[in-house]
Protein backbone atom coordinates (compact mmCIF):
# COMPACT_ATOMS: atom_id res chain seq x y z
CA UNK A 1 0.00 0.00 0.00
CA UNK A 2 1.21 3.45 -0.63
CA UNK A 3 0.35 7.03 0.20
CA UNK A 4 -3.35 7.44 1.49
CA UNK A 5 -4.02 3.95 1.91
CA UNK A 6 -0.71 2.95 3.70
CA UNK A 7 -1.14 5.33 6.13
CA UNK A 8 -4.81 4.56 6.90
CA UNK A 9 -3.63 0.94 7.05
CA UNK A 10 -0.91 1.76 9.47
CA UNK A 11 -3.92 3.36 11.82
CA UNK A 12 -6.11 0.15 11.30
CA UNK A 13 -3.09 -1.83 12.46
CA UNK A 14 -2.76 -0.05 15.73
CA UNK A 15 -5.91 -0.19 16.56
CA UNK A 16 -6.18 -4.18 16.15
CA UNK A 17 -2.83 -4.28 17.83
CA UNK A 18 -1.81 -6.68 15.12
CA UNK A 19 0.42 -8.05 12.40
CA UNK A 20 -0.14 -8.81 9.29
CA UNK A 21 2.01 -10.45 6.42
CA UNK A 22 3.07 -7.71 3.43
CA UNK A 23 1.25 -6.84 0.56
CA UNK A 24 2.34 -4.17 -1.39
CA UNK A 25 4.51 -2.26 1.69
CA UNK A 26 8.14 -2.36 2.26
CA UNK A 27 11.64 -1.02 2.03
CA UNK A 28 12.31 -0.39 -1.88
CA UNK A 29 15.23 1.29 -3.05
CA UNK A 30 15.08 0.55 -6.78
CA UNK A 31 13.03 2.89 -8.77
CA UNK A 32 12.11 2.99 -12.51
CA UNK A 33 15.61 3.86 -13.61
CA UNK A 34 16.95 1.08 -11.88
CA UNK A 35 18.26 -2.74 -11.92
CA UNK A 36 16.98 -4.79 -14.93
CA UNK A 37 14.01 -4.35 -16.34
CA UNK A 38 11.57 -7.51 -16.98
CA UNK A 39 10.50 -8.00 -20.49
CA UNK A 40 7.16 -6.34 -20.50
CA UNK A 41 6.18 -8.31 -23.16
CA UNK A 42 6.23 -11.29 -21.57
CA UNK A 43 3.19 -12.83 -20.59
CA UNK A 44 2.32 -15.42 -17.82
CA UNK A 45 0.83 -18.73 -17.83
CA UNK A 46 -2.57 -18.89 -17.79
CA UNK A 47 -4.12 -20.44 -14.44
CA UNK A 48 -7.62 -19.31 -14.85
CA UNK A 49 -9.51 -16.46 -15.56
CA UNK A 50 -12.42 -13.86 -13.53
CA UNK A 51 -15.02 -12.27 -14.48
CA UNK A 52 -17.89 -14.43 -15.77
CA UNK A 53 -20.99 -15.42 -13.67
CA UNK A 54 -20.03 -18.23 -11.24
CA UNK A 55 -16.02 -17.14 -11.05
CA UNK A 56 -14.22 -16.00 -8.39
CA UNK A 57 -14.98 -12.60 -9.14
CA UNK A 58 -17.77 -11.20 -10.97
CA UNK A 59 -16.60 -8.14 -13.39
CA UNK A 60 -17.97 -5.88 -16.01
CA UNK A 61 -14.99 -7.54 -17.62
CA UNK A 62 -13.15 -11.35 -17.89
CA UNK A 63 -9.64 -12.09 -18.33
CA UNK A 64 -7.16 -14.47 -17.18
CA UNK A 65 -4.66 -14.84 -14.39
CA UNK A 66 -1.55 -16.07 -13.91
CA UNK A 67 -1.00 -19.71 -12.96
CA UNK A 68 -0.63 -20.26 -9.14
CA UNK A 69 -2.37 -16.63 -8.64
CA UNK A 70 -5.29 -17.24 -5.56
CA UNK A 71 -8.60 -14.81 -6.99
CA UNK A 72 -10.93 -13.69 -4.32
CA UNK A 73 -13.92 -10.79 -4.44
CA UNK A 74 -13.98 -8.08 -2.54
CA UNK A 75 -16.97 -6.37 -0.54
CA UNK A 76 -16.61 -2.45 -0.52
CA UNK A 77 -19.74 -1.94 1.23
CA UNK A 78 -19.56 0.03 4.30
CA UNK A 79 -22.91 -0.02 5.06
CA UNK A 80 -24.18 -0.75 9.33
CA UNK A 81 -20.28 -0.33 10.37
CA UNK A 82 -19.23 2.37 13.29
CA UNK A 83 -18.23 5.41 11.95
CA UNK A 84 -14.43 4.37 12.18
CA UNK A 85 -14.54 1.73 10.22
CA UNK A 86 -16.25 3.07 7.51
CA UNK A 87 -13.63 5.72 7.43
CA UNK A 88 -11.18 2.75 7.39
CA UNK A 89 -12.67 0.74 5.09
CA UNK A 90 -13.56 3.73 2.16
CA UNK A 91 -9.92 5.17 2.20
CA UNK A 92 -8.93 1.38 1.30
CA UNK A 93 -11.73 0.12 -1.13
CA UNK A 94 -12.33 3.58 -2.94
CA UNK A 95 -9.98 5.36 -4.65
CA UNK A 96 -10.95 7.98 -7.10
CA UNK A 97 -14.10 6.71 -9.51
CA UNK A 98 -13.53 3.21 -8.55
CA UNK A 99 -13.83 0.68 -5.66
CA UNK A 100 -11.62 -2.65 -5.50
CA UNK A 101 -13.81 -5.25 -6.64
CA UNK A 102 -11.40 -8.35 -7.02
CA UNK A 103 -8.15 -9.01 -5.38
CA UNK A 104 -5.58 -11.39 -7.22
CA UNK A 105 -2.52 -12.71 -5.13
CA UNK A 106 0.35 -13.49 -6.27
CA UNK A 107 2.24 -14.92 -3.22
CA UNK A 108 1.00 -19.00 -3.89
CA UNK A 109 3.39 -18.23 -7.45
CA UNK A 110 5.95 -16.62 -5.11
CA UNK A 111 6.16 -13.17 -5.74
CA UNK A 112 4.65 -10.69 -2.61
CA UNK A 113 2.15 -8.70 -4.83
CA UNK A 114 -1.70 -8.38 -5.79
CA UNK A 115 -3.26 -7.59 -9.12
CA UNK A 116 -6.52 -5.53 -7.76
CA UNK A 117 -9.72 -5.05 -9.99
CA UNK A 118 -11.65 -1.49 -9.42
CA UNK A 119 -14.86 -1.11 -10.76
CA UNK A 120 -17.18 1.80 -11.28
CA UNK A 121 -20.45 2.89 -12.25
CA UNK A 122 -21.00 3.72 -16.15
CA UNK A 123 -20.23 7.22 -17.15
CA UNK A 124 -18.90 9.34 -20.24
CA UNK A 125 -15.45 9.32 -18.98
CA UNK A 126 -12.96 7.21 -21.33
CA UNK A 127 -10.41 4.83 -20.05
CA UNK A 128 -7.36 7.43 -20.15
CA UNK A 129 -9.78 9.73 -17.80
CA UNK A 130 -10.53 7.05 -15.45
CA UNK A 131 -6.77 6.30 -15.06
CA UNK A 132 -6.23 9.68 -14.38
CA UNK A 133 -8.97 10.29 -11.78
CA UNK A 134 -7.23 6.89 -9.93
CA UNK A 135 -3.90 8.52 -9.75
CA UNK A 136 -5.20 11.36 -8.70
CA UNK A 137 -6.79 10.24 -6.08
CA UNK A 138 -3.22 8.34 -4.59
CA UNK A 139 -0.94 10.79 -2.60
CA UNK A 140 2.76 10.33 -3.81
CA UNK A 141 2.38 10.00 -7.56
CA UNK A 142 5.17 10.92 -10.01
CA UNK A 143 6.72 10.24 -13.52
CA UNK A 144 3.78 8.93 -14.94
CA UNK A 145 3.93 7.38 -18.83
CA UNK A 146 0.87 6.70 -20.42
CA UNK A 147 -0.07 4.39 -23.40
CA UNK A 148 -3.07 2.64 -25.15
CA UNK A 149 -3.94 -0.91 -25.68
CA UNK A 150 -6.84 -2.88 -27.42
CA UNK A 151 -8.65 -5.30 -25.66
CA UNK A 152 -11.31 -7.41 -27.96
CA UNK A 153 -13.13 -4.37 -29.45
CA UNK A 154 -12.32 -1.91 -26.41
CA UNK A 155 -10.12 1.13 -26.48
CA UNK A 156 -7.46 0.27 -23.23
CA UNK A 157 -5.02 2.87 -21.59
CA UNK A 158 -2.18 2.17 -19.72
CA UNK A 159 0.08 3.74 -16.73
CA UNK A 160 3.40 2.92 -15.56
CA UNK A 161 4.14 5.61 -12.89
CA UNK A 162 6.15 5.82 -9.42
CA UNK A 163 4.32 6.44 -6.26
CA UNK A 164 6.52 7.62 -3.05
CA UNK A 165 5.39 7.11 0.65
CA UNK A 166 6.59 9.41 3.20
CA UNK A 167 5.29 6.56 6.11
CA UNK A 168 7.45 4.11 4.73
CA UNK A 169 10.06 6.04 3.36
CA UNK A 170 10.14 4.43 -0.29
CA UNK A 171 10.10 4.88 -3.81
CA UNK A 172 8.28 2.20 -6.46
CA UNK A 173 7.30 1.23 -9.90
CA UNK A 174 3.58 0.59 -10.03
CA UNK A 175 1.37 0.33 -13.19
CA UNK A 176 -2.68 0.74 -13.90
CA UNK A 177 -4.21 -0.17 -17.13
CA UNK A 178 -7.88 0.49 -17.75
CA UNK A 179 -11.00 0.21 -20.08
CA UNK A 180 -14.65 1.55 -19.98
CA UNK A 181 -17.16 -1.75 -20.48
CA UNK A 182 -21.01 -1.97 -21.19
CA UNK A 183 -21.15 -2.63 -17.22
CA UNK A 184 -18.76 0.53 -16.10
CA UNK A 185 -14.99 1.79 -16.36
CA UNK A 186 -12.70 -1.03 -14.80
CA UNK A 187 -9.16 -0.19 -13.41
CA UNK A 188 -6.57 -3.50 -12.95
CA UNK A 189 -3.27 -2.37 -10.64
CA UNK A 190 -0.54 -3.79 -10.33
CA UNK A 191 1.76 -3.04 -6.94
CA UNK A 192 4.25 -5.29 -5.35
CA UNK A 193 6.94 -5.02 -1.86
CA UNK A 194 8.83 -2.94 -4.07
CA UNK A 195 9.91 -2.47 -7.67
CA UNK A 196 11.87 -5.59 -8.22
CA UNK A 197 8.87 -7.47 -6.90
CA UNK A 198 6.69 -5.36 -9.26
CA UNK A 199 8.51 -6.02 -12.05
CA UNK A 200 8.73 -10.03 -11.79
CA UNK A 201 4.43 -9.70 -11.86
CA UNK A 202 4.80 -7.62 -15.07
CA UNK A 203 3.79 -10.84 -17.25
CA UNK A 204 0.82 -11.53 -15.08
CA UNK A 205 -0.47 -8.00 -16.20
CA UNK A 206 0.24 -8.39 -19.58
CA UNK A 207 -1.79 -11.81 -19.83
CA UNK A 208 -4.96 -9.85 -18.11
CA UNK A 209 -4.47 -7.27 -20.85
CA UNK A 210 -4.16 -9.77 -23.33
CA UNK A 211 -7.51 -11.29 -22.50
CA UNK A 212 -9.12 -8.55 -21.32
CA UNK A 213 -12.88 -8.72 -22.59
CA UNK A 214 -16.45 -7.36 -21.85
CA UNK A 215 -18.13 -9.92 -19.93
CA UNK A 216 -21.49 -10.72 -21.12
CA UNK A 217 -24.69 -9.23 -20.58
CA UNK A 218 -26.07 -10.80 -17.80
């Protein structure tokens, strides 16, 4: 977690009085310009996919995920919880347009990482809009490179950026891609420990990209 979210996280930690294993947090010294970049082109084996009715997760979209990658939905309502917690739980399921809908986990292949789906609700803003309402909404952002993508008939963009976190005192690579289905806007991000960690997930993004889909009308 960075910015915002690691420092809400960091409160919700204190006030459980516990420990948890990392996800995306940590002490990262490489940054974009740094150590040797994974082939981006790369793409992972496929172990599955989200998405469709019946799957782990049900999307406005379907694609596949990397082999060994666990896939489990998310619940962002807040709805009957204290006051606290809904604080808690909005500053880490809502970011920007979206909320985290799907949480893919990379540690079963053995990299400490998630891919997280974000949906929204349908609107005229285009993929490269949604992107940048999600970055926006992170504290820390910087350097970000933008691109497009086609995904089976819809218009993708793209974000590699670095994100900086004044709790934990690091630097990162992260990257966002997006697209704008039937069903809504849907953001897929990509974090990791740090930016070597990142980097070794690369090919699981590039295999959601590569089957990225609208799911169908249900």
């Amino acid at each position: 977690m960075t910015g915002r979210r690691a420092a809400v996280a960091a409160v919700l930690i204190a006030l459980v009085s516990g420990c948890s294993g990392g996800s995306d947090g940590g002490d990262a010294k490489a940054s974009a310009g740094a150590g040797t970049r994974e082939k981006e082109s790369s793409v992972a084996r496929s172990g599955g996919s989200v998405g469709a009715k019946g799957s782990a997760c049900e999307l406005p979209v379907t694609f596949d995920f990397a082999e060994d990658w666990e896939a489990e939905a998310v619940d962002a309502a807040v709805d009957g919880e204290s006051e606290r917690a809904q604080e808690v739980a909005e500053a880490l399921l809502y970011q920007g347009p979206v909320a985290m809908a799907c949480e893919l986990d990379a540690k079963p292949a053995g990299n400490i990482g998630f891919l997280r789906v974000w949906t929204g609700k349908p609107g005229d803003t285009d993929a490269r809009g949604v992107l940048e309402a999600f970055l926006a909404a992170e504290d820390g952002v910087g350097k970000e490179k933008y691109g497009t993508f086609d995904a089976d008939g819809l218009t993708g963009a793209e974000v590699t950026y670095l994100v900086t976190s004044e709790l934990l005192e690091e630097t990162k690579e992260e990257r966002a891609v997006a697209v704008v289905a039937p069903g809504g806007p849907v953001v897929l991000h990509l974090g990791g420990l740090d930016t070597t960690e990142h980097r070794g997930m690369v090919p699981a993004l590039e295999l959601a990209k590569k089957t990225l889909r609208a799911a169908p009308e249900k």
